[in-house]
PDB file of N, CA and C in Angstrom:
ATOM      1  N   UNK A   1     160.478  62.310 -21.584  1.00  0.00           N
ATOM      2  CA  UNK A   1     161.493  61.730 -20.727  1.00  0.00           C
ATOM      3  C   UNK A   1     161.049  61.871 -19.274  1.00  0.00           C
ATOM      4  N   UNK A   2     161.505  60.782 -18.372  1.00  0.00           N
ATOM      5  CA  UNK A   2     160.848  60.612 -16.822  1.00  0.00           C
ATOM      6  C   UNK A   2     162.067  60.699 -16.017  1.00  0.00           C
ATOM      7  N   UNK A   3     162.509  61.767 -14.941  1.00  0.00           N
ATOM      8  CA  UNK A   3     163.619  61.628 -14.232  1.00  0.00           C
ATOM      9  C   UNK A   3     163.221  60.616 -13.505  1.00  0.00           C
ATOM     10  N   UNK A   4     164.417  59.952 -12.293  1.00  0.00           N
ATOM     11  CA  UNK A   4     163.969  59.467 -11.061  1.00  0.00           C
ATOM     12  C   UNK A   4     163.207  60.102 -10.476  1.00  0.00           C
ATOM     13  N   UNK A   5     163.516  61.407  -9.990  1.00  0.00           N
ATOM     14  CA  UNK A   5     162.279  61.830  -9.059  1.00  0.00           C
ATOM     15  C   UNK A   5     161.270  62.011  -9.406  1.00  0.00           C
ATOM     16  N   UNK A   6     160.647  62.083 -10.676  1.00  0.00           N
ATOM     17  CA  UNK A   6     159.188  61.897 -11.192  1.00  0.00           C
ATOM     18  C   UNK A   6     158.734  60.635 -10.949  1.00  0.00           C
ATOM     19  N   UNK A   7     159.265  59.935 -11.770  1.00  0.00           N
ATOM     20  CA  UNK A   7     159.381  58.322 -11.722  1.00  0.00           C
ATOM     21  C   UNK A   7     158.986  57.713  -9.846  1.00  0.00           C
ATOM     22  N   UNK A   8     159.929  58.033  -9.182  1.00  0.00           N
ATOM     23  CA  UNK A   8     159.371  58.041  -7.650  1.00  0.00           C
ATOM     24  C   UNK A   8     157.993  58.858  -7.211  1.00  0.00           C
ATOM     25  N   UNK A   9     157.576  59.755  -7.712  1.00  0.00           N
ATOM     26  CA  UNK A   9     156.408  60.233  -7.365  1.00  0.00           C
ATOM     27  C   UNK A   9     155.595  59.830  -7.885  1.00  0.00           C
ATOM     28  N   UNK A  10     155.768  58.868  -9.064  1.00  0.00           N
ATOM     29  CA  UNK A  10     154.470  58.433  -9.890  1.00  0.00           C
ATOM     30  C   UNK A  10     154.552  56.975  -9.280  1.00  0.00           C
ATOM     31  N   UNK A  11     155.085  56.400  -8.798  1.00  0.00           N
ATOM     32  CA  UNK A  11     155.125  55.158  -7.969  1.00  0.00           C
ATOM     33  C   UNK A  11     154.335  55.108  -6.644  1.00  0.00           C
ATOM     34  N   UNK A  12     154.963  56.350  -5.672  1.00  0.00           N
ATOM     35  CA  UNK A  12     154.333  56.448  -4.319  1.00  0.00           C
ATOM     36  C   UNK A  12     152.970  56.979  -4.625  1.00  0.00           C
ATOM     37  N   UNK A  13     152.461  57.035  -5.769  1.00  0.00           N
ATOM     38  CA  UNK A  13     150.598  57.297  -6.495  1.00  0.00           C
ATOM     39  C   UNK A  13     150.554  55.859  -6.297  1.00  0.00           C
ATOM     40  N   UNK A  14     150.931  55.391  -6.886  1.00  0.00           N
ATOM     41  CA  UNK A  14     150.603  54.280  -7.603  1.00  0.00           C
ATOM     42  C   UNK A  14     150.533  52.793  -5.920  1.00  0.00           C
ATOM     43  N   UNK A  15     151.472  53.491  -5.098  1.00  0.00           N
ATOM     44  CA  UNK A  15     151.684  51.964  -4.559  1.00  0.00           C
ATOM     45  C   UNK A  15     150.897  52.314  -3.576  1.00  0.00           C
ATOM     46  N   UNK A  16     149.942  53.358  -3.487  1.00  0.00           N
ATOM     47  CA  UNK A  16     149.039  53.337  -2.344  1.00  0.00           C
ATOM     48  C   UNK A  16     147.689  52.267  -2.154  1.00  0.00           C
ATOM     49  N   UNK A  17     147.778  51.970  -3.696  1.00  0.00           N
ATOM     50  CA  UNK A  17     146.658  51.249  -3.840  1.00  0.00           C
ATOM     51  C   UNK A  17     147.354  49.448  -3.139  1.00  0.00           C
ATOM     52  N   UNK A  18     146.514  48.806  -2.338  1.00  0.00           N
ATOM     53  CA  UNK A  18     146.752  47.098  -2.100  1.00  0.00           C
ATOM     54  C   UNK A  18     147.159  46.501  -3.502  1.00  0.00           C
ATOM     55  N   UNK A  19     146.282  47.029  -4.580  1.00  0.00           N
ATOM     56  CA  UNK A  19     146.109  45.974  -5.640  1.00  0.00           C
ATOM     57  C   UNK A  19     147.479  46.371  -6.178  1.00  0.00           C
ATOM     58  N   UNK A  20     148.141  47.916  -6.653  1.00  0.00           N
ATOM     59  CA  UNK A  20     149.285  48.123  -7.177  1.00  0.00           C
ATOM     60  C   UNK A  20     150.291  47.637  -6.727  1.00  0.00           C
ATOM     61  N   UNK A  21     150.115  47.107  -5.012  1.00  0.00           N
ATOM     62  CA  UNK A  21     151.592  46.951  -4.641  1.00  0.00           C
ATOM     63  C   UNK A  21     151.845  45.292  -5.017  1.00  0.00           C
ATOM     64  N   UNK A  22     150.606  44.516  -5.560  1.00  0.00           N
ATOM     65  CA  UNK A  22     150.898  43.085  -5.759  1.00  0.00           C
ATOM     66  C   UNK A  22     150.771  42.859  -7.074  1.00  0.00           C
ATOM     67  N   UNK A  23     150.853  43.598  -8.200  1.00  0.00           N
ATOM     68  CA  UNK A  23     150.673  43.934  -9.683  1.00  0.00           C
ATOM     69  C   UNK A  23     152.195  43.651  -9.978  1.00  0.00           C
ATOM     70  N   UNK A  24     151.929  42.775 -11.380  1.00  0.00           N
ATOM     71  CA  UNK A  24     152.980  42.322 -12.060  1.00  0.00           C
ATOM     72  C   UNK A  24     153.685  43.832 -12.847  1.00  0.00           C
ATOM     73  N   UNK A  25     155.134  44.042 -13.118  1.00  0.00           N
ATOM     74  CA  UNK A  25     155.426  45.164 -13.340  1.00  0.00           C
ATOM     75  C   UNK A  25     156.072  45.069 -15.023  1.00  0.00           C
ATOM     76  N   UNK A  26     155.784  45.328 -15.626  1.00  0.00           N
ATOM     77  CA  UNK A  26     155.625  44.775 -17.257  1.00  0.00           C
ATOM     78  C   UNK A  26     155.645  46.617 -17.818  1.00  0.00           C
ATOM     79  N   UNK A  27     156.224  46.285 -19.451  1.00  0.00           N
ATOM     80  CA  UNK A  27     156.648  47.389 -20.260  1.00  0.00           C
ATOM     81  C   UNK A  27     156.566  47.354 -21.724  1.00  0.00           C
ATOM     82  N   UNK A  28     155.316  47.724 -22.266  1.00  0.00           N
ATOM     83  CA  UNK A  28     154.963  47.430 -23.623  1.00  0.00           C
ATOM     84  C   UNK A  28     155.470  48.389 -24.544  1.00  0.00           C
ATOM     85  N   UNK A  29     155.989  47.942 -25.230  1.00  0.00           N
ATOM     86  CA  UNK A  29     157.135  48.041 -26.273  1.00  0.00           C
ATOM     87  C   UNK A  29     156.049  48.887 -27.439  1.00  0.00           C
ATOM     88  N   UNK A  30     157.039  49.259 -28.536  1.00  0.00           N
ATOM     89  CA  UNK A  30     155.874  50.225 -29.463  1.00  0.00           C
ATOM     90  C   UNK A  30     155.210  49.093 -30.496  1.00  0.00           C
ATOM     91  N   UNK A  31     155.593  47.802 -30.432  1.00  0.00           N
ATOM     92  CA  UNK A  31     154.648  47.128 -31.291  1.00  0.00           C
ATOM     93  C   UNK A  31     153.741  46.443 -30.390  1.00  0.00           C
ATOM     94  N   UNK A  32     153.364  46.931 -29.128  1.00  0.00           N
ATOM     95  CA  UNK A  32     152.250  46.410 -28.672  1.00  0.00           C
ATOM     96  C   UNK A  32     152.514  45.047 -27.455  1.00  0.00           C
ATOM     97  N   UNK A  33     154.068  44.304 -27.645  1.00  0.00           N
ATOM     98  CA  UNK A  33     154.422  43.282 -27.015  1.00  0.00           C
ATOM     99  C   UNK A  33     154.699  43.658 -25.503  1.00  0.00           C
ATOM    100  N   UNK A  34     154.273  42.972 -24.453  1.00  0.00           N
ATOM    101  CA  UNK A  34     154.077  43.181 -23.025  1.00  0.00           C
ATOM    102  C   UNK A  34     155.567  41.849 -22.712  1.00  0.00           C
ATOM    103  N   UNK A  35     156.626  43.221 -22.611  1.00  0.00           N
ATOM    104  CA  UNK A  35     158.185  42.384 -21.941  1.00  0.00           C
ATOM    105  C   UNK A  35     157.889  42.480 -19.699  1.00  0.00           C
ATOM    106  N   UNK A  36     158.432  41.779 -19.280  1.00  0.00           N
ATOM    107  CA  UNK A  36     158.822  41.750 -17.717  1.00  0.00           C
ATOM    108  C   UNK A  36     159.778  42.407 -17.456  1.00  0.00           C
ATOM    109  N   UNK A  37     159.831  42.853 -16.514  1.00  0.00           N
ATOM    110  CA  UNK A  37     161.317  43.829 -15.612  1.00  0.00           C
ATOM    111  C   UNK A  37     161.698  42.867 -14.702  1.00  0.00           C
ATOM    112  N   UNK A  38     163.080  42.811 -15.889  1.00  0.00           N
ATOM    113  CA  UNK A  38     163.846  41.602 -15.229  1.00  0.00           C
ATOM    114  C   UNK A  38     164.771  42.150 -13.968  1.00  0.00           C
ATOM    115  N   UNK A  39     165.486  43.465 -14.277  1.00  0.00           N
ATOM    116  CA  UNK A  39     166.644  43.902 -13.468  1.00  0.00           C
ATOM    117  C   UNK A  39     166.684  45.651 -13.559  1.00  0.00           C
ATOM    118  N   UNK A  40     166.788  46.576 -12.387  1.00  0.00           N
ATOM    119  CA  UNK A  40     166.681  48.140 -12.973  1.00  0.00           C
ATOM    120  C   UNK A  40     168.541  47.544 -12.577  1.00  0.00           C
ATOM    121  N   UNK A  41     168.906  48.641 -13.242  1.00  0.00           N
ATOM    122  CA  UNK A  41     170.250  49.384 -12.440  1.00  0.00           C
ATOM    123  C   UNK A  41     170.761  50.598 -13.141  1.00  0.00           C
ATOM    124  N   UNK A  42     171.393  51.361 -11.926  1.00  0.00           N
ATOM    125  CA  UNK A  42     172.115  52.780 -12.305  1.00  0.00           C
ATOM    126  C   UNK A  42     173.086  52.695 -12.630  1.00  0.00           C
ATOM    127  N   UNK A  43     173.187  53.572 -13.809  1.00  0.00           N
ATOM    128  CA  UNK A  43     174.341  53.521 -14.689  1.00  0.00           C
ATOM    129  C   UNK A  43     174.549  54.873 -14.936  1.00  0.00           C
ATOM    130  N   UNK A  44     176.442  55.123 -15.015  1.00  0.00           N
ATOM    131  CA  UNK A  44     177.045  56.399 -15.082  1.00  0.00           C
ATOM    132  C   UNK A  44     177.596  56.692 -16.341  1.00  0.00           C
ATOM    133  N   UNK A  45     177.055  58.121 -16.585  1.00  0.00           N
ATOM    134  CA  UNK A  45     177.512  58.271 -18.315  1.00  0.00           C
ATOM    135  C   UNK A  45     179.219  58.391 -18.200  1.00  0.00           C
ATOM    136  N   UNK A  46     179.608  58.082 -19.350  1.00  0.00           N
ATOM    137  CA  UNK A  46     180.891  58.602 -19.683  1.00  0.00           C
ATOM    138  C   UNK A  46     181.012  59.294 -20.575  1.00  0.00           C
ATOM    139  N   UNK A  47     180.303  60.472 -21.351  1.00  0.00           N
ATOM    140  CA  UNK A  47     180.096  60.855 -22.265  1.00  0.00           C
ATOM    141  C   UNK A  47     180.440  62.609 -21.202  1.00  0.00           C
ATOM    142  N   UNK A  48     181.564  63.281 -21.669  1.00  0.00           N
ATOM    143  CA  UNK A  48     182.232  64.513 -21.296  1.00  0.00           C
ATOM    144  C   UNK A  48     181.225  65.744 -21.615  1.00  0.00           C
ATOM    145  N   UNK A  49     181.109  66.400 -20.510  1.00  0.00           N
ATOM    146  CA  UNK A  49     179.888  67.962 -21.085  1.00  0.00           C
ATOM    147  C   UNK A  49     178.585  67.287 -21.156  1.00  0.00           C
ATOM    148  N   UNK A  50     178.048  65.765 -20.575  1.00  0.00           N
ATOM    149  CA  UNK A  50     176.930  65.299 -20.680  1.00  0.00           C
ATOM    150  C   UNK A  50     175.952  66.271 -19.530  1.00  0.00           C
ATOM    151  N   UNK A  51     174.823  66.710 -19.566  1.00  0.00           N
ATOM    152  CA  UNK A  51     173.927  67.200 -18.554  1.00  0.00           C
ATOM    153  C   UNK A  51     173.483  66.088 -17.823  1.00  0.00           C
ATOM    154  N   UNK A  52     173.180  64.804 -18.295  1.00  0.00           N
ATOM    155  CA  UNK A  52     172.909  63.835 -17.816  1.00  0.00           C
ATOM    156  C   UNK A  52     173.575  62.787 -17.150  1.00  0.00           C
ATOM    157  N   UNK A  53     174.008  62.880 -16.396  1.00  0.00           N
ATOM    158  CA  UNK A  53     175.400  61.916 -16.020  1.00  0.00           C
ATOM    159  C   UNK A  53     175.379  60.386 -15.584  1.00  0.00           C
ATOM    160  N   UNK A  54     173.832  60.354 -14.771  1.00  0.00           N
ATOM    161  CA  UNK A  54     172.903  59.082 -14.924  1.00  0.00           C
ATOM    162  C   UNK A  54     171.962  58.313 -15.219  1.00  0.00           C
ATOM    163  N   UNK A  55     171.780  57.332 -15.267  1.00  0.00           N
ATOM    164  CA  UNK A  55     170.704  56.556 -15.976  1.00  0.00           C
ATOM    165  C   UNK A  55     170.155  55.341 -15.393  1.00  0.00           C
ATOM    166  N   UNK A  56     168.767  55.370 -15.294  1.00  0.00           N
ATOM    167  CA  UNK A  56     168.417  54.360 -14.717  1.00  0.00           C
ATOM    168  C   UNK A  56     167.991  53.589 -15.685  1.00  0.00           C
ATOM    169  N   UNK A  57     168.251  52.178 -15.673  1.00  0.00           N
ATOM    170  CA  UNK A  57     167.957  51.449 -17.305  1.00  0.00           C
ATOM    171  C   UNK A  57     167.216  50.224 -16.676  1.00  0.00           C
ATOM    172  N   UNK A  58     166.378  50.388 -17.229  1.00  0.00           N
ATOM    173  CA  UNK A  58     165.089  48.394 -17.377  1.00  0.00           C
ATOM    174  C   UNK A  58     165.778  47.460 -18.090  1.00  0.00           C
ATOM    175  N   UNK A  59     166.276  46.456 -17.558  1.00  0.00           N
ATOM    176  CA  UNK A  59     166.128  45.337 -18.292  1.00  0.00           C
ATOM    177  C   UNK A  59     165.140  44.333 -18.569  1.00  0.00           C
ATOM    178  N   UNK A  60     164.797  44.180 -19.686  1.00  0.00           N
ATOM    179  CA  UNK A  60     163.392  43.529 -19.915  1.00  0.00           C
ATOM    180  C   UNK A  60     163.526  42.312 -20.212  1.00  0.00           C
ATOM    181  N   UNK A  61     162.717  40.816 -20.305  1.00  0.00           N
ATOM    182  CA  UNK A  61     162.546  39.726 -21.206  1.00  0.00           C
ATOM    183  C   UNK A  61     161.218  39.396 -21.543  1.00  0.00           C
ATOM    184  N   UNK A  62     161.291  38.632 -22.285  1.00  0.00           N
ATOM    185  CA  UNK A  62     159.968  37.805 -22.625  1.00  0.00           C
ATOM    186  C   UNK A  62     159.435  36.878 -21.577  1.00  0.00           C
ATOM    187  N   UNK A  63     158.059  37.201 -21.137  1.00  0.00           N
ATOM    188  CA  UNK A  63     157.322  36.735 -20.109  1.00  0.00           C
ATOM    189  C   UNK A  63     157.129  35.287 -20.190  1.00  0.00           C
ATOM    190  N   UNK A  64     157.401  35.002 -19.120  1.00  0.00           N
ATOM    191  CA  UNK A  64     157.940  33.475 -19.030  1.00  0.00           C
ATOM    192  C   UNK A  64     156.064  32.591 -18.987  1.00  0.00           C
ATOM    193  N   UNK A  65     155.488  33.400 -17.920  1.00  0.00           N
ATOM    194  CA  UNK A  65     154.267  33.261 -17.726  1.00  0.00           C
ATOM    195  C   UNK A  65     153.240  33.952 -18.187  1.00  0.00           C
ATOM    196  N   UNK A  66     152.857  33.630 -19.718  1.00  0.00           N
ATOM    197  CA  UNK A  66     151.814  35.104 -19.834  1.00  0.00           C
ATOM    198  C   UNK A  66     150.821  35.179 -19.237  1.00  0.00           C
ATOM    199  N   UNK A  67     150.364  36.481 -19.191  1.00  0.00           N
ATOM    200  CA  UNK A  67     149.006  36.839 -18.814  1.00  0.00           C
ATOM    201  C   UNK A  67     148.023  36.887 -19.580  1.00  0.00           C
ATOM    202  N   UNK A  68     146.964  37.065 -19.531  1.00  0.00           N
ATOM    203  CA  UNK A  68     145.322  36.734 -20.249  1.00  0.00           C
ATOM    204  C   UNK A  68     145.195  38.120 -20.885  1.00  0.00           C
ATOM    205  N   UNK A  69     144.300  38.479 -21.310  1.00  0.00           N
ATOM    206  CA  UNK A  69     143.977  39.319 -22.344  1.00  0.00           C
ATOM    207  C   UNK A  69     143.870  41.002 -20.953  1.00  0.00           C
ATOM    208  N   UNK A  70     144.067  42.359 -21.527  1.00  0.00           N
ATOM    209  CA  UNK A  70     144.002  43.204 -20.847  1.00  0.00           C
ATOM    210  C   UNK A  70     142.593  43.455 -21.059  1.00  0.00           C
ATOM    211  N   UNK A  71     141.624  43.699 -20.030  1.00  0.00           N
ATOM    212  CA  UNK A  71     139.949  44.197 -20.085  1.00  0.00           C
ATOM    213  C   UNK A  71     139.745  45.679 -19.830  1.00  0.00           C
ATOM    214  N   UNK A  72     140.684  46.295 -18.755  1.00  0.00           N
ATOM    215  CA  UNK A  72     140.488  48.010 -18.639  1.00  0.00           C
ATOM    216  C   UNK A  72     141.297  48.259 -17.743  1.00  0.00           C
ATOM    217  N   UNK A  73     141.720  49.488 -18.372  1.00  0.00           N
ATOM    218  CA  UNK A  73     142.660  50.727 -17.476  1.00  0.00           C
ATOM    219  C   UNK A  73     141.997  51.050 -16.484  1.00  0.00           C
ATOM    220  N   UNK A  74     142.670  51.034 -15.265  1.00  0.00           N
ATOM    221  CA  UNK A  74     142.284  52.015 -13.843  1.00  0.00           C
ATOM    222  C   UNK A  74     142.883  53.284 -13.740  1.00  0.00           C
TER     223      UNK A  74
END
């Protein structure tokens, strides 16, 4: 599990690079399918005695424009 503030520190890694900050932002699913981030938003539990009280949730779809084959991890 990734809080926000991890999640923010693994971003401000990430967006130092030129190329990261103009990179399509995509979320592959466990069968391998590459969905788009359509919408984040914070959301408040209602669930009583929760430790967790918020949630940041991805909304995903099917890529309107696909992309070409992946060649290598940086």
């Amino acid at each position: 599990m990734i809080t926000g503030k991890h999640f923010r520190q693994m971003l401000d890694k990430f967006l130092l690079s030129p190329a990261s900050q103009s990179a399509r932002v995509q979320v592959e699913l466990p069968n391998g399918e590459m969905m788009d981030i359509l919408e984040i938003s914070l959301l408040e539990n209602t669930l009583l005695g929760s430790k967790e009280t918020h949630r940041l949730v991805f909304k995903c779809g099917k890529s309107r424009n696909p992309m070409g084959k992946i060649i290598g991890k940086l």
